[in-house]
PDB file of N, CA and C in Angstrom:
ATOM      1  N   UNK A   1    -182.628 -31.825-125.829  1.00  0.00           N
ATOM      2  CA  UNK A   1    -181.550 -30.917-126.190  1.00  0.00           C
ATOM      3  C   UNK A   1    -180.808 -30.494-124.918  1.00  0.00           C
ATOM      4  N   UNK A   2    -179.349 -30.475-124.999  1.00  0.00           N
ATOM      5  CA  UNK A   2    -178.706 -30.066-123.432  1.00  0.00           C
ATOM      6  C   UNK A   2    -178.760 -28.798-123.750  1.00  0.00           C
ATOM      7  N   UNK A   3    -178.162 -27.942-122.271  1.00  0.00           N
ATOM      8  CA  UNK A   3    -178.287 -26.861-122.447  1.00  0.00           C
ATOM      9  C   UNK A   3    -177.660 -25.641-123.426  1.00  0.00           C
ATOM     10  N   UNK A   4    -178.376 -24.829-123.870  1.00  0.00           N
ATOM     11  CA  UNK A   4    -178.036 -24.242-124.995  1.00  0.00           C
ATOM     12  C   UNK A   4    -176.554 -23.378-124.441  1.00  0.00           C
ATOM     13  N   UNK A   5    -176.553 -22.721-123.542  1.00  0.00           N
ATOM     14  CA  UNK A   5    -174.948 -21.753-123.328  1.00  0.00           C
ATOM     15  C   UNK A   5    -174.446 -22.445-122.794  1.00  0.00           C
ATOM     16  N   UNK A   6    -174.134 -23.880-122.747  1.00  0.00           N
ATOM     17  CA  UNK A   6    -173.019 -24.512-122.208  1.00  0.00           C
ATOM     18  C   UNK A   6    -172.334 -25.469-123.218  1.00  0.00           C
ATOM     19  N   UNK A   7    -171.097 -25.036-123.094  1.00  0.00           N
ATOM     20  CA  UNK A   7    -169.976 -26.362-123.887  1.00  0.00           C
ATOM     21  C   UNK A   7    -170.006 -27.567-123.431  1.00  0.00           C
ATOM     22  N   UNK A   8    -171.087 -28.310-124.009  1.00  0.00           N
ATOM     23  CA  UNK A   8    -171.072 -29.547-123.233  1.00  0.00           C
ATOM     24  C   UNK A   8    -169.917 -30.709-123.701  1.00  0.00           C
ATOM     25  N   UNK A   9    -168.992 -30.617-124.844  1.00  0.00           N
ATOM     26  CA  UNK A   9    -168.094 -31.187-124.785  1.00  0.00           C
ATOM     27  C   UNK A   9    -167.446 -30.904-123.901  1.00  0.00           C
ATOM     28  N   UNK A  10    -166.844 -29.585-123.319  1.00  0.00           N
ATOM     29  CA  UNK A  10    -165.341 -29.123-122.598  1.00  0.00           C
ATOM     30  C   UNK A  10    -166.342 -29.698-121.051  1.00  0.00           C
ATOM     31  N   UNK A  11    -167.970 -29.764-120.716  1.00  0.00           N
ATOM     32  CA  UNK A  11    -168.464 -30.147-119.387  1.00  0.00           C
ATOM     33  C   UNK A  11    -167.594 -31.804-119.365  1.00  0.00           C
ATOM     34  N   UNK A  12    -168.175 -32.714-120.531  1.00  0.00           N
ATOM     35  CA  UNK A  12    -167.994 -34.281-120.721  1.00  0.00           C
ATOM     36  C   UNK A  12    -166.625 -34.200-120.492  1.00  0.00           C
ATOM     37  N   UNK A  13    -165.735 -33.695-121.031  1.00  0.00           N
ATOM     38  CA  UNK A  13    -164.320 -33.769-120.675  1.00  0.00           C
ATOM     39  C   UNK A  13    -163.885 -33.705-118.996  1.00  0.00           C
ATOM     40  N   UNK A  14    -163.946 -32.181-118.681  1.00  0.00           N
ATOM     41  CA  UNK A  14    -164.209 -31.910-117.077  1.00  0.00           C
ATOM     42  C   UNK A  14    -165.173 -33.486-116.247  1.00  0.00           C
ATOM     43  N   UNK A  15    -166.039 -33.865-116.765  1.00  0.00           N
ATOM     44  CA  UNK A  15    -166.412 -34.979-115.526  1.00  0.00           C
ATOM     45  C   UNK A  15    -166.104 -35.856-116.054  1.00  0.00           C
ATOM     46  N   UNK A  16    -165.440 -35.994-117.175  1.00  0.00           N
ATOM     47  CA  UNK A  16    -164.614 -38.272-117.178  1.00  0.00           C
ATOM     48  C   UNK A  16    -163.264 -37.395-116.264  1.00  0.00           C
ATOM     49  N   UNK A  17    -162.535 -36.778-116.596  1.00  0.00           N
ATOM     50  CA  UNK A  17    -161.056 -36.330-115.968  1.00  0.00           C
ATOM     51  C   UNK A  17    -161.820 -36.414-114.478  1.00  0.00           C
ATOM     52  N   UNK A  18    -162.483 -35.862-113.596  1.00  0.00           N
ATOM     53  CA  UNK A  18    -162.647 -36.296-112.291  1.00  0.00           C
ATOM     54  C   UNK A  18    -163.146 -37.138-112.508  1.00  0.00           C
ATOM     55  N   UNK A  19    -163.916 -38.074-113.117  1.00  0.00           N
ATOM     56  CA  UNK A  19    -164.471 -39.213-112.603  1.00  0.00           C
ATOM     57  C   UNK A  19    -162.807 -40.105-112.567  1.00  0.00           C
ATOM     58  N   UNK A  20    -162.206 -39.773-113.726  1.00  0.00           N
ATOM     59  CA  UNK A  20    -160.844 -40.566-113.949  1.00  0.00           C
ATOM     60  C   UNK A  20    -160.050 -40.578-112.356  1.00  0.00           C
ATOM     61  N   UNK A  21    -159.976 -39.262-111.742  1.00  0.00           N
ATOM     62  CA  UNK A  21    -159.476 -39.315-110.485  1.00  0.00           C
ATOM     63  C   UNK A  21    -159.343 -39.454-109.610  1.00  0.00           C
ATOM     64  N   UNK A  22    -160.859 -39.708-109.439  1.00  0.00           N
ATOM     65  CA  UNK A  22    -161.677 -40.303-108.598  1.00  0.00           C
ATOM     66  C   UNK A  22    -161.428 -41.561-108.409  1.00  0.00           C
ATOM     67  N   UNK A  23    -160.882 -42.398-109.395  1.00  0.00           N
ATOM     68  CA  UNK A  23    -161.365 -43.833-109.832  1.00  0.00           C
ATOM     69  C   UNK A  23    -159.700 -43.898-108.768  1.00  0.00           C
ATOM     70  N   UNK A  24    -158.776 -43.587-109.933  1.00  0.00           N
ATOM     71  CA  UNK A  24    -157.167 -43.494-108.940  1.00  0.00           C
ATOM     72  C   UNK A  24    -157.337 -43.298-107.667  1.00  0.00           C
ATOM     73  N   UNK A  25    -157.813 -42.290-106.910  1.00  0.00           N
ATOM     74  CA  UNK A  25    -158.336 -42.151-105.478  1.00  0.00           C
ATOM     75  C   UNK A  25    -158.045 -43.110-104.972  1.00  0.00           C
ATOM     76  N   UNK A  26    -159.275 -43.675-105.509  1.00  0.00           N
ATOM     77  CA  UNK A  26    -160.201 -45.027-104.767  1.00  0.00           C
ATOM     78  C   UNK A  26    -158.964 -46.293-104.910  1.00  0.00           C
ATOM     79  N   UNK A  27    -158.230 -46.353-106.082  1.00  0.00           N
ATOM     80  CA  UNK A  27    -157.445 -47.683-106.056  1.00  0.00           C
ATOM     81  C   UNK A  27    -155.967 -47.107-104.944  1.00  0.00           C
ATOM     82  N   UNK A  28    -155.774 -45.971-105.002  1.00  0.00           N
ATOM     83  CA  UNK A  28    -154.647 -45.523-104.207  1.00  0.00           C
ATOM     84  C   UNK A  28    -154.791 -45.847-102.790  1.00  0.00           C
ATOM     85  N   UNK A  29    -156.190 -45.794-102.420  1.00  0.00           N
ATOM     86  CA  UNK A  29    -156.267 -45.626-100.480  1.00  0.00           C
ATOM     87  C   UNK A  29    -157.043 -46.930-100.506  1.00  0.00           C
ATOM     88  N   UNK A  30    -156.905 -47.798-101.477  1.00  0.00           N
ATOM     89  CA  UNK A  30    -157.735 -49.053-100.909  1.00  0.00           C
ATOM     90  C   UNK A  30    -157.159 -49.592 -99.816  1.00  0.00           C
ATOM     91  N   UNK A  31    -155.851 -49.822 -99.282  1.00  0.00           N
ATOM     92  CA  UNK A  31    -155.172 -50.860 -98.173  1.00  0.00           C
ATOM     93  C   UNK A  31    -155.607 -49.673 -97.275  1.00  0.00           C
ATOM     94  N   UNK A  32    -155.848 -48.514 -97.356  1.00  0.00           N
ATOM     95  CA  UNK A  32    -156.021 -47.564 -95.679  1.00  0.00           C
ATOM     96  C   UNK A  32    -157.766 -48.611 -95.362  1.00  0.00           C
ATOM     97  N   UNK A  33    -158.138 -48.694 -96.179  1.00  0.00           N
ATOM     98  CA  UNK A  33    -159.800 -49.115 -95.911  1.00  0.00           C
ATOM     99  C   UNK A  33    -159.972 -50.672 -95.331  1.00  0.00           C
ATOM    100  N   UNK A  34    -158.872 -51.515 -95.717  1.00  0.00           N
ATOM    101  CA  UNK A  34    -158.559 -52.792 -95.510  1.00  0.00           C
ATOM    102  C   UNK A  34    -159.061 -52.799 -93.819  1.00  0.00           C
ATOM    103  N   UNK A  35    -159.175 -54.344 -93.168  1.00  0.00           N
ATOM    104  CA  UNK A  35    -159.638 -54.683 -92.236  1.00  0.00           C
ATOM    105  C   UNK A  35    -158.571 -54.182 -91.327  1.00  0.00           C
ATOM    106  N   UNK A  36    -158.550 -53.762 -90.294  1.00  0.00           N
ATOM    107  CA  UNK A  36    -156.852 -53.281 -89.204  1.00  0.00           C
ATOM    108  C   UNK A  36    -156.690 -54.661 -88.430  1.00  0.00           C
ATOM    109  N   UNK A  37    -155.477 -55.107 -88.711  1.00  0.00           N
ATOM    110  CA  UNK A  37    -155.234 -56.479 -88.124  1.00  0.00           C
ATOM    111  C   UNK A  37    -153.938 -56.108 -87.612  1.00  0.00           C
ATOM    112  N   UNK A  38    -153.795 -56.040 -85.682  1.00  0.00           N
ATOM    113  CA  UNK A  38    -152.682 -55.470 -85.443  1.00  0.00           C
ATOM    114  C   UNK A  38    -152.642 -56.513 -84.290  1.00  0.00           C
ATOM    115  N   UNK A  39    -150.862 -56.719 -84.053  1.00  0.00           N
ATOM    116  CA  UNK A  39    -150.990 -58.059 -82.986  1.00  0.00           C
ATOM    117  C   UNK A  39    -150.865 -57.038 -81.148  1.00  0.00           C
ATOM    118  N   UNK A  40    -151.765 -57.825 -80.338  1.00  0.00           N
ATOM    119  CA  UNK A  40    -152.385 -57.235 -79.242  1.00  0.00           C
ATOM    120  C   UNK A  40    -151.291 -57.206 -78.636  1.00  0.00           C
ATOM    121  N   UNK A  41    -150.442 -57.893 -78.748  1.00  0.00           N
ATOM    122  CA  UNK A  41    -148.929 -57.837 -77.637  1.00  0.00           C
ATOM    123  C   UNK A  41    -147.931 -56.931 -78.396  1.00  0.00           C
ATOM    124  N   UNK A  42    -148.096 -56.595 -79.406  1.00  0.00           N
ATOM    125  CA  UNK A  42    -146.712 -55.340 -79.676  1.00  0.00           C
ATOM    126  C   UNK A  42    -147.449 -54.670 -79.668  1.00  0.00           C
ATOM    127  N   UNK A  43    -148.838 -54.044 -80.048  1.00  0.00           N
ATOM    128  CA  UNK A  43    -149.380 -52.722 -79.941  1.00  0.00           C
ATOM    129  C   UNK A  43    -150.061 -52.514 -79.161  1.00  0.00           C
ATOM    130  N   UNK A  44    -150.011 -50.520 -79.048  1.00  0.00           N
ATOM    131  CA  UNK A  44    -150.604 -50.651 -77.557  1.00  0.00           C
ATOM    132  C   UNK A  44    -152.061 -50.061 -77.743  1.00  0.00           C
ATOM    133  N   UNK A  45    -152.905 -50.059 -76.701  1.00  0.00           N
ATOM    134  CA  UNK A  45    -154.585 -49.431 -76.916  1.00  0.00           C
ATOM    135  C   UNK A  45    -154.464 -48.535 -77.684  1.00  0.00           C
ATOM    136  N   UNK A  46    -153.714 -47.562 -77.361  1.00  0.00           N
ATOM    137  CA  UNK A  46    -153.692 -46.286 -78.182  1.00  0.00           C
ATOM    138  C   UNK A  46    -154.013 -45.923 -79.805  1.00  0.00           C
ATOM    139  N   UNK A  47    -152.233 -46.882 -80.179  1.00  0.00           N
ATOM    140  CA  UNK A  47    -152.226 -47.303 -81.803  1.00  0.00           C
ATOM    141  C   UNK A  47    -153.220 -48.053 -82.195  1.00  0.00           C
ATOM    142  N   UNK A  48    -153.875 -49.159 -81.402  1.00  0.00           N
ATOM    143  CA  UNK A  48    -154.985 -50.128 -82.351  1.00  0.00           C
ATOM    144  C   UNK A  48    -156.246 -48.781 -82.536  1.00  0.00           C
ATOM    145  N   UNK A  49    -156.244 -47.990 -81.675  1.00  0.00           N
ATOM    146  CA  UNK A  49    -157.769 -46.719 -81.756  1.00  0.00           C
ATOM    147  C   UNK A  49    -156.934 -46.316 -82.457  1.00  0.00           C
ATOM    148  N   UNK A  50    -156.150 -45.630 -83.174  1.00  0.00           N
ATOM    149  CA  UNK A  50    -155.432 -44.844 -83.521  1.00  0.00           C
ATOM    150  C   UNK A  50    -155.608 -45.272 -85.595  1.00  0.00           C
ATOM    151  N   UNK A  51    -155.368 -46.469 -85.563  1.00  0.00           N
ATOM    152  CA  UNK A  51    -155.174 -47.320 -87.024  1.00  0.00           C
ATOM    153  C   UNK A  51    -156.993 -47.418 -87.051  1.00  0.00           C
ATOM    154  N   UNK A  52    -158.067 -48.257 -85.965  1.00  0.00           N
ATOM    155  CA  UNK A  52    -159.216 -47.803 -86.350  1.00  0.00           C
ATOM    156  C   UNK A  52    -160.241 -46.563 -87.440  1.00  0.00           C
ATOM    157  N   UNK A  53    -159.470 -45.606 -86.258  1.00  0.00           N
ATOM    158  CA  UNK A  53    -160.179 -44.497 -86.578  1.00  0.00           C
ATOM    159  C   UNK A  53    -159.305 -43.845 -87.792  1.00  0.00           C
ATOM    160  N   UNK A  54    -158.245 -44.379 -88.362  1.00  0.00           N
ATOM    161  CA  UNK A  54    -157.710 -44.085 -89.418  1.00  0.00           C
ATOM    162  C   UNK A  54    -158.744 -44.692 -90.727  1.00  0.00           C
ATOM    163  N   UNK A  55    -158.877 -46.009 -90.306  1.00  0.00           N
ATOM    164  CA  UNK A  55    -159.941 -46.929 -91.351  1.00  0.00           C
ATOM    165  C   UNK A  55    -161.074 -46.464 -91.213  1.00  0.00           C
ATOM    166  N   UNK A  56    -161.338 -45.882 -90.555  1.00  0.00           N
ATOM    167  CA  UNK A  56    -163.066 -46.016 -90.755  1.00  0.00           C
ATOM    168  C   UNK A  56    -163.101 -43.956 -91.423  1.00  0.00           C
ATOM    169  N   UNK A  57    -161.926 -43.329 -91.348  1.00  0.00           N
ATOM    170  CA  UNK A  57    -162.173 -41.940 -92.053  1.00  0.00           C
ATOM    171  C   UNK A  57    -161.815 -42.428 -93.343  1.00  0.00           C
ATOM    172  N   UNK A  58    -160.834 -42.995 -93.941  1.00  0.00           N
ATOM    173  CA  UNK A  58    -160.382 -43.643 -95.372  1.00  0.00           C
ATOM    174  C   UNK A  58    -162.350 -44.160 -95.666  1.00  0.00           C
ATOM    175  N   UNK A  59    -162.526 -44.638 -95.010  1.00  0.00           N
ATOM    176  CA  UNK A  59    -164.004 -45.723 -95.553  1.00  0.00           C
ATOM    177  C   UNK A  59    -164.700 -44.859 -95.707  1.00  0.00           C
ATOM    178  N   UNK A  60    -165.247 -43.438 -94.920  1.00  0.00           N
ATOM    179  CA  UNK A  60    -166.127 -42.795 -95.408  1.00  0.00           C
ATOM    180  C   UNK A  60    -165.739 -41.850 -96.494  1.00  0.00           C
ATOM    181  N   UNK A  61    -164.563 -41.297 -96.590  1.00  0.00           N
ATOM    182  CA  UNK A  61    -163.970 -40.740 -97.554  1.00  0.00           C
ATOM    183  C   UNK A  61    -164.250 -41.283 -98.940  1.00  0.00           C
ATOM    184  N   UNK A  62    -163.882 -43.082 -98.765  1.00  0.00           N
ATOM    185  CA  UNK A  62    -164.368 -43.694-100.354  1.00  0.00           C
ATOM    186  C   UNK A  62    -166.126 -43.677-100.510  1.00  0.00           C
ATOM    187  N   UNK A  63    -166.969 -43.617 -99.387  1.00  0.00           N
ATOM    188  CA  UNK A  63    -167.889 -43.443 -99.927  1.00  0.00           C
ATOM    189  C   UNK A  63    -168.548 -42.158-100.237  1.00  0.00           C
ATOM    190  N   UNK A  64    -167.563 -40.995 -99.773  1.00  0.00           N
ATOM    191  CA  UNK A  64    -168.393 -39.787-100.451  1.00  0.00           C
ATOM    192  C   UNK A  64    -167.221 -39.626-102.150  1.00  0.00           C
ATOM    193  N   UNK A  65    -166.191 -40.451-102.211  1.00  0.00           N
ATOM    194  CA  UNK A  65    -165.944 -40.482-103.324  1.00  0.00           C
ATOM    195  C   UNK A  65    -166.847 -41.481-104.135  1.00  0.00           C
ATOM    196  N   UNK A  66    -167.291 -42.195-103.930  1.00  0.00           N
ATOM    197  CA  UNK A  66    -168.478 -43.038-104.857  1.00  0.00           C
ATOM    198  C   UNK A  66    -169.692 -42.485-105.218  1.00  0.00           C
ATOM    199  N   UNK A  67    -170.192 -41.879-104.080  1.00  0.00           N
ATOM    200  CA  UNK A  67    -171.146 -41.026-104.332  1.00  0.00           C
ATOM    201  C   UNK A  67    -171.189 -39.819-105.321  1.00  0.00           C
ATOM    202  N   UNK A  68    -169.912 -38.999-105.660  1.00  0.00           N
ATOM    203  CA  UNK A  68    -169.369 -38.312-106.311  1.00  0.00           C
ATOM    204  C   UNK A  68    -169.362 -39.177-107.846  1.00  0.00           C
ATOM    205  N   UNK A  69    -169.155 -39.746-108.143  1.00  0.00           N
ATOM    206  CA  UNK A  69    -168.684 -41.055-109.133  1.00  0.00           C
ATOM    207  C   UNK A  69    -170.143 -41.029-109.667  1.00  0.00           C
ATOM    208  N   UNK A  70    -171.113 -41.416-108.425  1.00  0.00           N
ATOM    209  CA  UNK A  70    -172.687 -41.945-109.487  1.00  0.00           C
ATOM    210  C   UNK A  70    -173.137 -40.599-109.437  1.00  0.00           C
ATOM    211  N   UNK A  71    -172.776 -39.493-108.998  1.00  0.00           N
ATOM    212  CA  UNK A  71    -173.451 -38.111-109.657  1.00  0.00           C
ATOM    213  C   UNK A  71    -172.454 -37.621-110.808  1.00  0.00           C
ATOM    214  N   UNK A  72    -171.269 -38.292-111.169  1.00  0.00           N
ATOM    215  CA  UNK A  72    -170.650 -37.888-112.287  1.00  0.00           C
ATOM    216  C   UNK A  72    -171.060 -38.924-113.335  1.00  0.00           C
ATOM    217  N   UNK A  73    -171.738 -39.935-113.351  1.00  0.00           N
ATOM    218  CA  UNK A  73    -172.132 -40.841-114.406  1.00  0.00           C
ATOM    219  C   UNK A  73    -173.563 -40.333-114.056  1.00  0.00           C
ATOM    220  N   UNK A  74    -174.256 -40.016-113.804  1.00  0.00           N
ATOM    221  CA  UNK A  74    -175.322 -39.155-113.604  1.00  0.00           C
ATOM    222  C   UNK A  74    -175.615 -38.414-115.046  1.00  0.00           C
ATOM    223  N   UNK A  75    -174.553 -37.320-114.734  1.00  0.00           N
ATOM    224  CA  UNK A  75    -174.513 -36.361-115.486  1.00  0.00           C
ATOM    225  C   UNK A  75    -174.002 -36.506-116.735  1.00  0.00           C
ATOM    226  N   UNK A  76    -173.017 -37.444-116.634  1.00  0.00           N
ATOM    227  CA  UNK A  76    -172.764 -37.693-118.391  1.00  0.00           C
ATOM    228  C   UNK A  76    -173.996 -38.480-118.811  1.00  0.00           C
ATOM    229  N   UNK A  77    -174.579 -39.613-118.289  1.00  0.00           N
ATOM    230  CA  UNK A  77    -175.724 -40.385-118.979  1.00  0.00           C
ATOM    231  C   UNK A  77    -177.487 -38.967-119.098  1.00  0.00           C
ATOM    232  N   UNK A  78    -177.245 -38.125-118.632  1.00  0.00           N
ATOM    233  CA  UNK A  78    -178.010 -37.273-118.881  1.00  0.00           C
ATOM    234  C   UNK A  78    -177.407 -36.329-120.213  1.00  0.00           C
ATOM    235  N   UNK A  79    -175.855 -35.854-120.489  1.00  0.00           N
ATOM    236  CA  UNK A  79    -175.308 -34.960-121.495  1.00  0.00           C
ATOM    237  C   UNK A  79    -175.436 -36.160-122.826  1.00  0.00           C
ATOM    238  N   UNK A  80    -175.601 -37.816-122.489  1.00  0.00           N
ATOM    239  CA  UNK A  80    -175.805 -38.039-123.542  1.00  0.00           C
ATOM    240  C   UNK A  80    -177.095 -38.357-124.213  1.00  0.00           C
ATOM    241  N   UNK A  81    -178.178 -38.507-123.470  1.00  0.00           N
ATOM    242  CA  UNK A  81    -179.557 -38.184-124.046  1.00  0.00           C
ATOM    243  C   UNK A  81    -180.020 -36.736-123.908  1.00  0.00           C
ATOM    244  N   UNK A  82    -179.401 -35.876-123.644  1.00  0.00           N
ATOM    245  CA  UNK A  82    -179.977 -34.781-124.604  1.00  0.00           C
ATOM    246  C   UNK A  82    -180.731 -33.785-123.417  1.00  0.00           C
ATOM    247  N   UNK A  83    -180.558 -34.305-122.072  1.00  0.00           N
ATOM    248  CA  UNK A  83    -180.582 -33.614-121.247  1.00  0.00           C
ATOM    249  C   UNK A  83    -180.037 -32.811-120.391  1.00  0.00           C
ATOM    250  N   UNK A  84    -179.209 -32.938-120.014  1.00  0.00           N
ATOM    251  CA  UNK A  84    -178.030 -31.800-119.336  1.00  0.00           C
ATOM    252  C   UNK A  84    -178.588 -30.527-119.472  1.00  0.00           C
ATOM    253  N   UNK A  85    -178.600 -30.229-118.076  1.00  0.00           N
ATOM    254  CA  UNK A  85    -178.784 -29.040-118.086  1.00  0.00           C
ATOM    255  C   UNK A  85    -180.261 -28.409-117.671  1.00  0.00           C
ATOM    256  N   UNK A  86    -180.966 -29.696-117.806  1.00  0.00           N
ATOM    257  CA  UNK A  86    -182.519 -29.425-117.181  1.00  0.00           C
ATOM    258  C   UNK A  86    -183.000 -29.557-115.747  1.00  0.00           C
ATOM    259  N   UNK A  87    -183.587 -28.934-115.173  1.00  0.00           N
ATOM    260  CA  UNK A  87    -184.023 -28.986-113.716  1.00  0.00           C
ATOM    261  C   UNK A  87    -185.148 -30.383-113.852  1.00  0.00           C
ATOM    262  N   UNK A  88    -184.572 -31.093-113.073  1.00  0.00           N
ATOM    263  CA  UNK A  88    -185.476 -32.410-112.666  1.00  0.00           C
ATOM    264  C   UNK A  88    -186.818 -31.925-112.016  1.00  0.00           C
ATOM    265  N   UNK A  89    -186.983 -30.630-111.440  1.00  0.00           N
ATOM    266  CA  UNK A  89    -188.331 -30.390-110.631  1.00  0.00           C
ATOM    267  C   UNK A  89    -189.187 -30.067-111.929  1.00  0.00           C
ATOM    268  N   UNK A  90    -188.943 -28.954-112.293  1.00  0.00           N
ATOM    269  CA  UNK A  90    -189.504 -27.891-113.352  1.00  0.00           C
ATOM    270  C   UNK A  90    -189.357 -28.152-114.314  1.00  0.00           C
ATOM    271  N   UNK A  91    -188.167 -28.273-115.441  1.00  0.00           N
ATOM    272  CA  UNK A  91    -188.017 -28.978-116.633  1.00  0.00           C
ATOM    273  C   UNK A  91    -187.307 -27.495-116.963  1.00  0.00           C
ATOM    274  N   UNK A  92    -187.295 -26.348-116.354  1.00  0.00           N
ATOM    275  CA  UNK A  92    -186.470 -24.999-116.664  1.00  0.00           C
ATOM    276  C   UNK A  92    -184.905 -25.532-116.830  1.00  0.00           C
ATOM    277  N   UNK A  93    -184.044 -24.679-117.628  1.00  0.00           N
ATOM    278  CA  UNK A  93    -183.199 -24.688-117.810  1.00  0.00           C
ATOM    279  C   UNK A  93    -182.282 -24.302-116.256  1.00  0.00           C
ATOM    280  N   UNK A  94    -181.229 -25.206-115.922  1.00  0.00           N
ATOM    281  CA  UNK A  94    -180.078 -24.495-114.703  1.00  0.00           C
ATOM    282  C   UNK A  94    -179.526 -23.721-115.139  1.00  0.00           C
ATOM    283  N   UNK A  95    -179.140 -22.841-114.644  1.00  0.00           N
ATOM    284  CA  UNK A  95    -178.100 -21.330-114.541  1.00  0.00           C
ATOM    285  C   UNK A  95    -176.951 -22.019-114.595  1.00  0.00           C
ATOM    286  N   UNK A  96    -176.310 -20.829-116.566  1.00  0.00           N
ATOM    287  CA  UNK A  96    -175.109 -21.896-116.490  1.00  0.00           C
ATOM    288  C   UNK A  96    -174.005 -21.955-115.685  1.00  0.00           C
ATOM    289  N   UNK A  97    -174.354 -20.975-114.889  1.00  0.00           N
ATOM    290  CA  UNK A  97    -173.146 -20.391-113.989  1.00  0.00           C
ATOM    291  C   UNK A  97    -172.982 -21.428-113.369  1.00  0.00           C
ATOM    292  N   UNK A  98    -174.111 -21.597-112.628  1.00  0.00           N
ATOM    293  CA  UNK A  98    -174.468 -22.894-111.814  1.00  0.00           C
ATOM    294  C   UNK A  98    -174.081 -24.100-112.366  1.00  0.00           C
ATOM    295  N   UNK A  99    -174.254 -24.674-112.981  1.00  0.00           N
ATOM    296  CA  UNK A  99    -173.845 -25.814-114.206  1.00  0.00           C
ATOM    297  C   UNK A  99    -171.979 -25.615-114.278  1.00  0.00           C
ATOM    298  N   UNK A 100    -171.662 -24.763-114.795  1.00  0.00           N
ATOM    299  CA  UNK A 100    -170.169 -24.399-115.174  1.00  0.00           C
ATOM    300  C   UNK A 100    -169.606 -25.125-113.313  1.00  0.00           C
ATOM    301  N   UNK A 101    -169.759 -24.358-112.290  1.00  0.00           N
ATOM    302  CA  UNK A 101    -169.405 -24.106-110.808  1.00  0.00           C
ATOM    303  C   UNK A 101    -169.536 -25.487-110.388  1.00  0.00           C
ATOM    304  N   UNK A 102    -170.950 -26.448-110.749  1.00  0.00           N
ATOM    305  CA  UNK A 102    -170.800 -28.272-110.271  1.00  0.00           C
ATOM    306  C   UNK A 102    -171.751 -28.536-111.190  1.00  0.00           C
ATOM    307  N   UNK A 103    -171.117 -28.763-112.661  1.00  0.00           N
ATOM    308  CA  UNK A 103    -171.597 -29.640-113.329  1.00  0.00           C
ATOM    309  C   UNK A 103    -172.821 -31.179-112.987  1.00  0.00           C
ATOM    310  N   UNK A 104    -172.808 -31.714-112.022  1.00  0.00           N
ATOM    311  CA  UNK A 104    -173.375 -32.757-111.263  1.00  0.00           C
ATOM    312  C   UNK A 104    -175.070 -31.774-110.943  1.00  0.00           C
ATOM    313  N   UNK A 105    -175.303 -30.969-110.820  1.00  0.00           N
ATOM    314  CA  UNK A 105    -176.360 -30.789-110.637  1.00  0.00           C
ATOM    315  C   UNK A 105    -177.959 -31.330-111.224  1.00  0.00           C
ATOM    316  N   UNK A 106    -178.670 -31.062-110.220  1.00  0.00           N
ATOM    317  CA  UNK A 106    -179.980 -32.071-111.293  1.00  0.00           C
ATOM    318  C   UNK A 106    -181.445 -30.937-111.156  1.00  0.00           C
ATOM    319  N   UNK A 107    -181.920 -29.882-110.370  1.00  0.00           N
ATOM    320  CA  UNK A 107    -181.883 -28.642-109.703  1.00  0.00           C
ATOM    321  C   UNK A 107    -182.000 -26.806-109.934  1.00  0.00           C
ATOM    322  N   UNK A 108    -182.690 -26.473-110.608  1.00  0.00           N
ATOM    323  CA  UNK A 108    -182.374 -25.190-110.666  1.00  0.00           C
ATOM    324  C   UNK A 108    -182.575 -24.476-109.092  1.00  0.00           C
ATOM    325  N   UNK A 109    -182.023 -23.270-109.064  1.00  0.00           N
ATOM    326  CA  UNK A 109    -181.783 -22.541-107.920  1.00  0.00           C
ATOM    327  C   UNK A 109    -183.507 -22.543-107.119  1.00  0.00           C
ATOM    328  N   UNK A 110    -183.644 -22.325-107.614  1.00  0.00           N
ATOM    329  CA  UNK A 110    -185.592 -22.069-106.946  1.00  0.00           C
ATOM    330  C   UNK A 110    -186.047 -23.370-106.741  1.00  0.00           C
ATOM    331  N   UNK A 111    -185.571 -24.331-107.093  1.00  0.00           N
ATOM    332  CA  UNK A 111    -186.192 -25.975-107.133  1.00  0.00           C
ATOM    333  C   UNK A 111    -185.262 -26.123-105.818  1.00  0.00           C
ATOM    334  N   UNK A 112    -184.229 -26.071-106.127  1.00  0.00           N
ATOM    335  CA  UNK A 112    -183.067 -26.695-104.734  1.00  0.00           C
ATOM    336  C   UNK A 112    -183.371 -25.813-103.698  1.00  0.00           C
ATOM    337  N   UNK A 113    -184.284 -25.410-103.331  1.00  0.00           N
ATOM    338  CA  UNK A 113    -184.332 -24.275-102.066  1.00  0.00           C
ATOM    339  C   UNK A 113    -185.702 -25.326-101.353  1.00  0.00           C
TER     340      UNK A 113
END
């Protein structure tokens, strides 16, 4: 059974809409993540560090957006067997406050400490 004081339809809604945005994110900044292929005679040291370190913040960015992604399919494949909402340590119910604030949780407050 998910948790009893939470709307777990209006939760399922709230995490496909970010997972949905997430997904756009990820197809929007794919060319920032692309390999940097810049020719050595028009550009100078500066710009090639410059486009680097542009790619490699885009790259970690998509992976804390992925990571985000498998704790939002997380949580729906838990709201649809009937769990949502249970602490993975204890089996106690999460505070729905807590739940409402990041849905993605797996954790009650005394377990996550």
């Amino acid at each position: 059974m998910n948790h009893p004081e939470i709307d777990t339809d209006g939760i399922r809604r709230q995490l496909e809409e970010a997972r949905k945005a997430l997904l756009e994110q990820s197809s929007e900044s794919q060319e920032s993540r692309a390999t940097v292929v810049l020719d050595q005679q028009s550009v100078g040291r500066l710009s090639r560090m410059d486009a680097l370190q542009g790619q490699a913040m885009a790259q970690a960015e998509e992976e804390r957006r992925q990571l985000t992604i498998r704790r939002i399919d997380s949580a729906l494949a838990r709201l649809a067997r009937g769990e949502f909402g249970e602490c993975i340590e204890c089996g106690e119910w999460i505070a729905a406050r807590r739940l409402e604030w990041d849905p993605t949780v797996l954790k009650c407050i005394d377990c996550a400490e």
